[in-house]
N, C-alpha and C. Protein backbone atom coordinates (compact mmCIF):
# COMPACT_ATOMS: atom_id res chain seq x y z
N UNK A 1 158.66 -19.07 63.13
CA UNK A 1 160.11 -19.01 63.11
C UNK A 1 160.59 -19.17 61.67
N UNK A 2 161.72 -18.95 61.26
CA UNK A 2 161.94 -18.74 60.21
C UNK A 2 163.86 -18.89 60.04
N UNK A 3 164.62 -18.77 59.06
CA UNK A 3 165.90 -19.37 58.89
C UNK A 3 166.45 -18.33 58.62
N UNK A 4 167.52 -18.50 59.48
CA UNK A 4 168.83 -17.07 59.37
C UNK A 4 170.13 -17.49 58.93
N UNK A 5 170.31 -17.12 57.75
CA UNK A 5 171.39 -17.53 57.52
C UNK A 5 172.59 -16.18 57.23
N UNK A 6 173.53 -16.25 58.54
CA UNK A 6 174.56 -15.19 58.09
C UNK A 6 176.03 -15.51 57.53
N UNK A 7 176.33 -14.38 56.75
CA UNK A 7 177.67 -14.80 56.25
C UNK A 7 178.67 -13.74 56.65
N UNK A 8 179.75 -14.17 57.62
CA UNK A 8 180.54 -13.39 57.48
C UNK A 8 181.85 -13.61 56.62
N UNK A 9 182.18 -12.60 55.60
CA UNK A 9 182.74 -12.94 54.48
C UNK A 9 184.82 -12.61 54.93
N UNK A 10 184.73 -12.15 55.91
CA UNK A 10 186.24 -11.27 56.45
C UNK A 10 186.70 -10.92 55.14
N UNK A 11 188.07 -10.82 54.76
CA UNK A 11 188.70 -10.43 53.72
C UNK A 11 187.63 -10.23 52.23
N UNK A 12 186.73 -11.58 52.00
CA UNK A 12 185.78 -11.27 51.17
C UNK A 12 185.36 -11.11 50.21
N UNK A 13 185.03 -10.22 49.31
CA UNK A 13 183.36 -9.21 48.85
C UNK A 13 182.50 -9.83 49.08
N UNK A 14 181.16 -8.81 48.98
CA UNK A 14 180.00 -9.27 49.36
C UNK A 14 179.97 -10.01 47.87
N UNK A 15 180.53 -10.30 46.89
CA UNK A 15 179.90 -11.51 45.56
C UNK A 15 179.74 -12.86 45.85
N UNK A 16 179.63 -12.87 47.15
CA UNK A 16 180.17 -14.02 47.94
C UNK A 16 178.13 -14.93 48.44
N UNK A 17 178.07 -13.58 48.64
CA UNK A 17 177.23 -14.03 50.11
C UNK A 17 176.04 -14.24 49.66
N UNK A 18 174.86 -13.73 48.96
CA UNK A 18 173.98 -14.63 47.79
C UNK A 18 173.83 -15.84 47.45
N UNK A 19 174.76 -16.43 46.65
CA UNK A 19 175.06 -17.67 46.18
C UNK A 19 175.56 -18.65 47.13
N UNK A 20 176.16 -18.48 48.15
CA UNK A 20 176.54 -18.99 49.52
C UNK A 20 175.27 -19.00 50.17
N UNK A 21 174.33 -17.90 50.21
CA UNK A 21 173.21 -17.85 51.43
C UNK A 21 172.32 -19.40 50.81
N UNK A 22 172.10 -19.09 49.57
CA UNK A 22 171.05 -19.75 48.82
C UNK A 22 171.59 -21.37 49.21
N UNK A 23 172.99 -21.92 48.61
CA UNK A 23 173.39 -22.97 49.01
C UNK A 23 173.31 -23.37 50.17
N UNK A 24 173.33 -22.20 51.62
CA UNK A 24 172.92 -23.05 53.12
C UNK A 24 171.49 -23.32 52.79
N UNK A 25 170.57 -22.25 52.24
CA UNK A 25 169.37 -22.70 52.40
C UNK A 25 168.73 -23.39 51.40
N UNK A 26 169.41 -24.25 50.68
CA UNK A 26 168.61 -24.78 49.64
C UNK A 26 169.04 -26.23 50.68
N UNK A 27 170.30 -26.31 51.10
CA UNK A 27 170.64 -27.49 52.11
C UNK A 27 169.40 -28.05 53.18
N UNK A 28 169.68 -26.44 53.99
CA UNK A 28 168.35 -26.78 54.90
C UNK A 28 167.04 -27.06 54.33
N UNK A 29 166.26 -27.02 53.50
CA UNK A 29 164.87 -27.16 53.36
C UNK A 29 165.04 -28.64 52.33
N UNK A 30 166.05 -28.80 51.78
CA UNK A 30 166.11 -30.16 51.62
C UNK A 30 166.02 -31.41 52.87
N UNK A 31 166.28 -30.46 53.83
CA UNK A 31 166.79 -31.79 54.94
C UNK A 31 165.58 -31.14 55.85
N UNK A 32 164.43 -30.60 55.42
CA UNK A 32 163.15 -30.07 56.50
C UNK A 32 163.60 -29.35 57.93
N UNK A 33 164.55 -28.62 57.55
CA UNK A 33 165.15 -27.36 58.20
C UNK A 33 164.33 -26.26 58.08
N UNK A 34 163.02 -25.70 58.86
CA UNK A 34 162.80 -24.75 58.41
C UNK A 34 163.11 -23.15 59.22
N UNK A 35 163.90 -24.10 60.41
CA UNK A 35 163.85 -22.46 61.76
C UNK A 35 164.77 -22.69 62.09
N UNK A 36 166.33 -21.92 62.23
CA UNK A 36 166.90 -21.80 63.11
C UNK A 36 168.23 -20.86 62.53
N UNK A 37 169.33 -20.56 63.12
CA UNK A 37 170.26 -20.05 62.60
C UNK A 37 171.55 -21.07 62.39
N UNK A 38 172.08 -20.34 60.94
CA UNK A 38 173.31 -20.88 60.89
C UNK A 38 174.38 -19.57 60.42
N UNK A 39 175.25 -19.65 60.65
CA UNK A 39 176.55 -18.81 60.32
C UNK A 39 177.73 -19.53 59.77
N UNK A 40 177.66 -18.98 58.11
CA UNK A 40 178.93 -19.66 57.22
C UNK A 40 180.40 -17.97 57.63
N UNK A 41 181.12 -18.84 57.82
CA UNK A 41 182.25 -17.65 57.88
C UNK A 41 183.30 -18.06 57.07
N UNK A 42 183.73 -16.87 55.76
CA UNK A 42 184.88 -17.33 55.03
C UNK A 42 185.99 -16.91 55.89
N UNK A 43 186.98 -17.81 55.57
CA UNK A 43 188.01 -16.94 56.10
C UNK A 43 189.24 -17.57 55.00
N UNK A 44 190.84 -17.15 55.76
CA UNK A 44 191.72 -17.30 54.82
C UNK A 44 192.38 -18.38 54.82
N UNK A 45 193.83 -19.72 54.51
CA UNK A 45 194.41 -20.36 54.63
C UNK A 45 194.97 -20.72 56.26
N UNK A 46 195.57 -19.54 56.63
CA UNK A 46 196.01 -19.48 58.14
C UNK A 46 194.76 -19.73 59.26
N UNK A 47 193.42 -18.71 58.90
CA UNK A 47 192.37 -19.09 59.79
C UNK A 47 191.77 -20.46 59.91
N UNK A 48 191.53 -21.10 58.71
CA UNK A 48 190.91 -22.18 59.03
C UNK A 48 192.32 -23.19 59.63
N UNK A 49 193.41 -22.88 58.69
CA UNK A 49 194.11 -23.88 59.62
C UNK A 49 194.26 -23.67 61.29
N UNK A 50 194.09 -22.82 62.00
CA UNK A 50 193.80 -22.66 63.25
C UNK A 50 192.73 -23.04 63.74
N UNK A 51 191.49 -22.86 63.12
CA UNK A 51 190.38 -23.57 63.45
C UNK A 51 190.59 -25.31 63.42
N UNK A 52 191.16 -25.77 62.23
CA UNK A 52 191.44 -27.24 62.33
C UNK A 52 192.48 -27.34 63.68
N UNK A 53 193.71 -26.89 63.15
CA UNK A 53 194.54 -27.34 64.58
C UNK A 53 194.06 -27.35 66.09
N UNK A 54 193.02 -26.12 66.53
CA UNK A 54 192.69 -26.06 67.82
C UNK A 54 191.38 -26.88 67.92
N UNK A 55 190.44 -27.44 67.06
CA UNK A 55 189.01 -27.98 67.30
C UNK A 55 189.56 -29.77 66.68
N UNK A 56 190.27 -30.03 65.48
CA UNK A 56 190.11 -31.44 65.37
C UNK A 56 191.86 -32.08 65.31
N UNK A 57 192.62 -31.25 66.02
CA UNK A 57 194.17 -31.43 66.44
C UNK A 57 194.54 -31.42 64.97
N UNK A 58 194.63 -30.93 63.94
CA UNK A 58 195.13 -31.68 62.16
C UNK A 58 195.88 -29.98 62.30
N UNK A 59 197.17 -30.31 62.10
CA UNK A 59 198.10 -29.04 61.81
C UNK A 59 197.80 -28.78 61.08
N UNK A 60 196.95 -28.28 59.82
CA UNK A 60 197.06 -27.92 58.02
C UNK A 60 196.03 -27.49 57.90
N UNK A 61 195.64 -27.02 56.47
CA UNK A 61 194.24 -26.12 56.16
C UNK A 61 193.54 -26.89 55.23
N UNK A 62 192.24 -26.70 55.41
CA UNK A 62 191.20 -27.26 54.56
C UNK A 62 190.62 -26.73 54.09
N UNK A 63 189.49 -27.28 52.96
CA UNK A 63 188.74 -26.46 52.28
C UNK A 63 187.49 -25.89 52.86
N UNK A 64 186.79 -26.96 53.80
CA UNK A 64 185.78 -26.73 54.71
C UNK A 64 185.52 -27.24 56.48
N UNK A 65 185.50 -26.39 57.28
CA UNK A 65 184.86 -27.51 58.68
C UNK A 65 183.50 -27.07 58.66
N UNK A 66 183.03 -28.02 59.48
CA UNK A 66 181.84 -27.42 60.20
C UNK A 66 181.73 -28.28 61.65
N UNK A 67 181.00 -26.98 63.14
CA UNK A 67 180.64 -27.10 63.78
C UNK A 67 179.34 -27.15 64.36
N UNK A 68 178.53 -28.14 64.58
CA UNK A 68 177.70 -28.12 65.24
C UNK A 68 177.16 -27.37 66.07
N UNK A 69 175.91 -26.98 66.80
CA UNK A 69 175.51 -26.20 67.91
C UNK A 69 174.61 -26.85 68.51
N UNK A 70 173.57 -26.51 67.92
CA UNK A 70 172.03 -27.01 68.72
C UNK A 70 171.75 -26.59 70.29
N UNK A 71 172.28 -25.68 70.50
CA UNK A 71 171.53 -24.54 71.46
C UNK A 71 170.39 -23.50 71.20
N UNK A 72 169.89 -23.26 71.96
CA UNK A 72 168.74 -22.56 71.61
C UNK A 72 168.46 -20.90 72.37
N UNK A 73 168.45 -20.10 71.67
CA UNK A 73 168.72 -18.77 72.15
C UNK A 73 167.70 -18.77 73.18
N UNK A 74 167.50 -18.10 74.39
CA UNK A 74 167.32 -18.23 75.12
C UNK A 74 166.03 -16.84 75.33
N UNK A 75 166.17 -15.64 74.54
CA UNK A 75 165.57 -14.61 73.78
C UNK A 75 164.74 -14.65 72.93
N UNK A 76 165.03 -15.61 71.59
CA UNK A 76 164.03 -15.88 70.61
C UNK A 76 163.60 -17.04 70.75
N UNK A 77 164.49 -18.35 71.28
CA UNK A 77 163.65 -19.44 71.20
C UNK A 77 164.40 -20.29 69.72
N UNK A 78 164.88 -19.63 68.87
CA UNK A 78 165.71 -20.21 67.86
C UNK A 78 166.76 -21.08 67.84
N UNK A 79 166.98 -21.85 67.40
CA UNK A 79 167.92 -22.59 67.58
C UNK A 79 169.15 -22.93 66.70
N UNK A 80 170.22 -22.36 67.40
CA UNK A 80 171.69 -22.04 66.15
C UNK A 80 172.06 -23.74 65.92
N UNK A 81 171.69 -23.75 64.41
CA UNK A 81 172.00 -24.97 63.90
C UNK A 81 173.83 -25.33 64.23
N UNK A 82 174.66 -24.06 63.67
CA UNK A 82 176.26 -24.15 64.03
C UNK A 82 176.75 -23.23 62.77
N UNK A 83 177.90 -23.64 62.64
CA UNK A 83 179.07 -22.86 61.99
C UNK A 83 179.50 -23.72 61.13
N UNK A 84 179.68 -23.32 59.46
CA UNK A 84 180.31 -23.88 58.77
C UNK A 84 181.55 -22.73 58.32
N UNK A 85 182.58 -23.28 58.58
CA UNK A 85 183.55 -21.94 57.69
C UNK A 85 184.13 -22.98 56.68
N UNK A 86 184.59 -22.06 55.77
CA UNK A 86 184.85 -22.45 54.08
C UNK A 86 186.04 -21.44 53.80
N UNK A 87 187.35 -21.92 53.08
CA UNK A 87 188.46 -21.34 52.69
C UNK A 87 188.09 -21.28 51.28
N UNK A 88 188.15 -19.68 50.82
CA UNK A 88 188.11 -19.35 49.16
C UNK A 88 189.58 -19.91 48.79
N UNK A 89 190.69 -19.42 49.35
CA UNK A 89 191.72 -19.76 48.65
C UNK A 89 191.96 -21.23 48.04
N UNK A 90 191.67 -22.09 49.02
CA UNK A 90 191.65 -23.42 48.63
C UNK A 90 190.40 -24.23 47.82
N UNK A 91 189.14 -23.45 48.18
CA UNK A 91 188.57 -23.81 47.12
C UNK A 91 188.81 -23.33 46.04
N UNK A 92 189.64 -22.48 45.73
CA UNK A 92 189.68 -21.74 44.25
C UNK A 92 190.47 -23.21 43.72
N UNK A 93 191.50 -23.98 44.23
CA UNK A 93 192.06 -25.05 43.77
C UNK A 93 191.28 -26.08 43.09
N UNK A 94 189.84 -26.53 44.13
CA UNK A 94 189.21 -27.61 43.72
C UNK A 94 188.23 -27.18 43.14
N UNK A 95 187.97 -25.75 42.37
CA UNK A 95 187.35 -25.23 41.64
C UNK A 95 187.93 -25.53 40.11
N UNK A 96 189.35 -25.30 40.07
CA UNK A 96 190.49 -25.39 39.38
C UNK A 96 190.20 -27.18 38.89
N UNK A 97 190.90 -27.99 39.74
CA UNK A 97 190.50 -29.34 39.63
C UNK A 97 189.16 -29.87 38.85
N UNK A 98 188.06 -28.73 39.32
CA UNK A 98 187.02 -29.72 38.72
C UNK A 98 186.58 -28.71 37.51
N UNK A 99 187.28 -27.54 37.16
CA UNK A 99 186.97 -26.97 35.92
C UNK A 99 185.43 -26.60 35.79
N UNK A 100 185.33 -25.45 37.06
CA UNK A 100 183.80 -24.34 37.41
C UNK A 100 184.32 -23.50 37.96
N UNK A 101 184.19 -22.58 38.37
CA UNK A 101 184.02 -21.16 38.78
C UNK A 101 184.02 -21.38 40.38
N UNK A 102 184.87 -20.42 41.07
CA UNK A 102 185.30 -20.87 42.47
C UNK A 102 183.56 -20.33 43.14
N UNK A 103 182.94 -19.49 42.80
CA UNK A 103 181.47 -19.34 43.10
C UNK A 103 180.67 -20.51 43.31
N UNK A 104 181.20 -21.58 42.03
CA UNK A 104 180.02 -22.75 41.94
C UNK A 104 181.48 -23.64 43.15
N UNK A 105 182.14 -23.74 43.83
CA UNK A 105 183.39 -24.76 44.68
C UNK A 105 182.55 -24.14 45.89
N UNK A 106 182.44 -23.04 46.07
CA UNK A 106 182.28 -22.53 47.51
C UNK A 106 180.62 -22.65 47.41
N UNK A 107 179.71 -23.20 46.89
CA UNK A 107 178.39 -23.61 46.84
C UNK A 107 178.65 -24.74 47.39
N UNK A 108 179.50 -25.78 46.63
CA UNK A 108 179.71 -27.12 46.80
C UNK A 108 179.95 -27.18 48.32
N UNK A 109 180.90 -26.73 48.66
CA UNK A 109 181.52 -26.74 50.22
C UNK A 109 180.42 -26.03 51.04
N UNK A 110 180.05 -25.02 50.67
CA UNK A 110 178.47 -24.59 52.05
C UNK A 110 177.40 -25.80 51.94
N UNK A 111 177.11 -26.48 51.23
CA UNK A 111 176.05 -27.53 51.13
C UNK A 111 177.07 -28.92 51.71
N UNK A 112 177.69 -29.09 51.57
CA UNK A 112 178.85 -30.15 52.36
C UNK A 112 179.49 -29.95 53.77
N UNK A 113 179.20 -28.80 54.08
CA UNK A 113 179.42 -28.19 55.33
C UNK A 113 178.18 -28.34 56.04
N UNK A 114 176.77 -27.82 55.38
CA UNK A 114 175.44 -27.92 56.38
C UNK A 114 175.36 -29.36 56.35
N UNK A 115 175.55 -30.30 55.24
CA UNK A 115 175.20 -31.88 55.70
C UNK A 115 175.98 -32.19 57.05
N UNK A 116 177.33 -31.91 56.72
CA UNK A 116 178.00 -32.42 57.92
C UNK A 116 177.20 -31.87 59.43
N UNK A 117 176.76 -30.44 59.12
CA UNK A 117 176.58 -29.94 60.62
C UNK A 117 174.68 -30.94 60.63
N UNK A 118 174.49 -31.75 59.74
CA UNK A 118 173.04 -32.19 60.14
C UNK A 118 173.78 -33.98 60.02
N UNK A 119 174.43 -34.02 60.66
CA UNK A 119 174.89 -35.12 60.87
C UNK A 119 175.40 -36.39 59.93
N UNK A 120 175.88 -35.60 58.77
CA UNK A 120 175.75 -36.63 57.40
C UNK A 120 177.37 -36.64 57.74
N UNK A 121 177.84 -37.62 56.88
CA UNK A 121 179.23 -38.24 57.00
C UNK A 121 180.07 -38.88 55.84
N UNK A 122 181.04 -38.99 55.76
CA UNK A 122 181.52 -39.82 54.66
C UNK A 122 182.57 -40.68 55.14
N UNK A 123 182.24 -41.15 56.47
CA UNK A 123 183.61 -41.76 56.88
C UNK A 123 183.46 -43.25 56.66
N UNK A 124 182.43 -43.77 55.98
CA UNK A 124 182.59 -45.64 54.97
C UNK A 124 181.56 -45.00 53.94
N UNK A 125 181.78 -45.99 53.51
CA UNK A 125 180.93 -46.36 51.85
C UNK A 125 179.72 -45.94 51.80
N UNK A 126 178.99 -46.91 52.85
CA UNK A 126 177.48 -46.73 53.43
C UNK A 126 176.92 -44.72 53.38
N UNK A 127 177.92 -44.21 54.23
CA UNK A 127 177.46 -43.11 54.61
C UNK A 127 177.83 -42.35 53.78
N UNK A 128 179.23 -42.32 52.91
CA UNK A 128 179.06 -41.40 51.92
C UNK A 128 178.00 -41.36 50.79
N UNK A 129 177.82 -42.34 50.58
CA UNK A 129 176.88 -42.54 49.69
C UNK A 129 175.83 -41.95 49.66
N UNK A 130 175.18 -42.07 50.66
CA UNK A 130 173.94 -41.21 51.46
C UNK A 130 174.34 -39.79 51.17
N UNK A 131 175.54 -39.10 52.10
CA UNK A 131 175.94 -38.00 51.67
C UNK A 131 175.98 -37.03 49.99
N UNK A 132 176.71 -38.15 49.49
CA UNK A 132 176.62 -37.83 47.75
C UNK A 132 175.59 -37.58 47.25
N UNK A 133 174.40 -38.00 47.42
CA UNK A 133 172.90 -38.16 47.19
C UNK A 133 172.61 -36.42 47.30
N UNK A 134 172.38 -37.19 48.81
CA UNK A 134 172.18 -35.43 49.51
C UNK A 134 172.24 -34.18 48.61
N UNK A 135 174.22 -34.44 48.78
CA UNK A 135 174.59 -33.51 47.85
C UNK A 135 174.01 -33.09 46.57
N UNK A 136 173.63 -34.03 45.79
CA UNK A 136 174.29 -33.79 44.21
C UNK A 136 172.29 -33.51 44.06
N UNK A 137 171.75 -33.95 44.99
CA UNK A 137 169.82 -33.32 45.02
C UNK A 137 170.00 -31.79 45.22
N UNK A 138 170.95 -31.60 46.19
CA UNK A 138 170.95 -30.05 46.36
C UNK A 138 171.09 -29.37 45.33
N UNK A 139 172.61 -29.69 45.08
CA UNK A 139 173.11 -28.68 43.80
C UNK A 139 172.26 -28.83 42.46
N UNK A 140 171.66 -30.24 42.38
CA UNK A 140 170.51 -30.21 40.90
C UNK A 140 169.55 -28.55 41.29
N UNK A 141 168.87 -28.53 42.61
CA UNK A 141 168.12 -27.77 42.92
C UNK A 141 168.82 -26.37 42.84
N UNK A 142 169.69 -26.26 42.80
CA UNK A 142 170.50 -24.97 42.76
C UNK A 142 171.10 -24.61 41.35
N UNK A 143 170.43 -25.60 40.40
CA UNK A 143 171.19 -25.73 38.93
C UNK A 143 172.12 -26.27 38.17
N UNK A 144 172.48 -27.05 39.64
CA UNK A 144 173.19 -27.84 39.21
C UNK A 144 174.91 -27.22 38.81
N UNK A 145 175.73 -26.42 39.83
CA UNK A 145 177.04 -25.46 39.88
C UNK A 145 177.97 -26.71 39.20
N UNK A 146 178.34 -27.68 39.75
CA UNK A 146 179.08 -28.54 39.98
C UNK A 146 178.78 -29.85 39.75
N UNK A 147 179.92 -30.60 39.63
CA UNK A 147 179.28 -32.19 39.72
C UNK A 147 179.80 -32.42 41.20
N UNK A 148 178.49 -33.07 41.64
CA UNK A 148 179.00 -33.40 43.23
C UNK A 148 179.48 -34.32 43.81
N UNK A 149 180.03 -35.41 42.76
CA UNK A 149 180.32 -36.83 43.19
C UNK A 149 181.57 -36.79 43.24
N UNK A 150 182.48 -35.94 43.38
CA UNK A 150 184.04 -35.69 43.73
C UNK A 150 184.25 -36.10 45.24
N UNK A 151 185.46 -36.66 45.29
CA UNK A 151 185.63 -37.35 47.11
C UNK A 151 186.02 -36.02 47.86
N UNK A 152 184.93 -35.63 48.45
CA UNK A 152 184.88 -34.49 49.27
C UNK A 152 185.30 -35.01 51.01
């Protein structure tokens, strides 16, 4: 078995989906992910805020969710890790904020998106911390886009 990682980019370009693929999978094999599927979907301001409003009740838009899965196709036997979607528009902001290239923001957010969907958290001290780690091992491994210790 082996790791699928798709991107659907909607509005888009494909300059997207490379540097995004690499960031889910530099996530997963950090965290001994080596089989299953995941699907990052960009979308725009309005979409994700619909995704927030109808899945975690929050009227407004974010930079990233992610959903969980852990079902297992029933055909291959694979197992869809979940869904992370990621807003370019708004990361172009905290791209802005942290003074990198919205390429290296939307790395940041696909690797902060697969922790979350592998159960990582930042909701006390304890667990972000852990999280930050995570993080900032990834992105070294990826070259290091960003600094990752921003309160994500």
């Amino acid at each position: 078995m082996s790791l699928q990682i798709l991107v659907q980019r909607g509005p888009y370009g494909p300059g997207f989906d490379q540097a995004i693929g690499a960031a889910a999978e530099a996530a997963l094999q950090d965290q001994e992910i080596s089989s299953g599927t995941l699907t990052i979907v960009l979308t725009d301001e309005p979409g994700i805020c619909e995704y927030n409003r109808r899945f975690a009740g929050i009227d407004q838009p974010t930079d990233v969710l992610s959903f969980p899965d852990g079902e297992i196709d029933p055909q291959t036997g694979t197992a869809n890790i979940g869904d992370v979607i990621v807003c370019p528009p708004i990361a172009l902001t905290g791209a802005a904020m942290g003074r990198h290239a919205l390429l290296n923001e939307l790395c940041l957010l696909t690797v902060h998106g697969v922790l979350h969907l592998l159960h990582y958290d930042h909701d006390n001290e304890e667990n972000r911390v852990r999280m930050w780690e995570a993080q900032e091992r990834i992105l070294r491994r990826l070259g290091d886009p960003v600094e990752a210790s921003t309160d994500r």
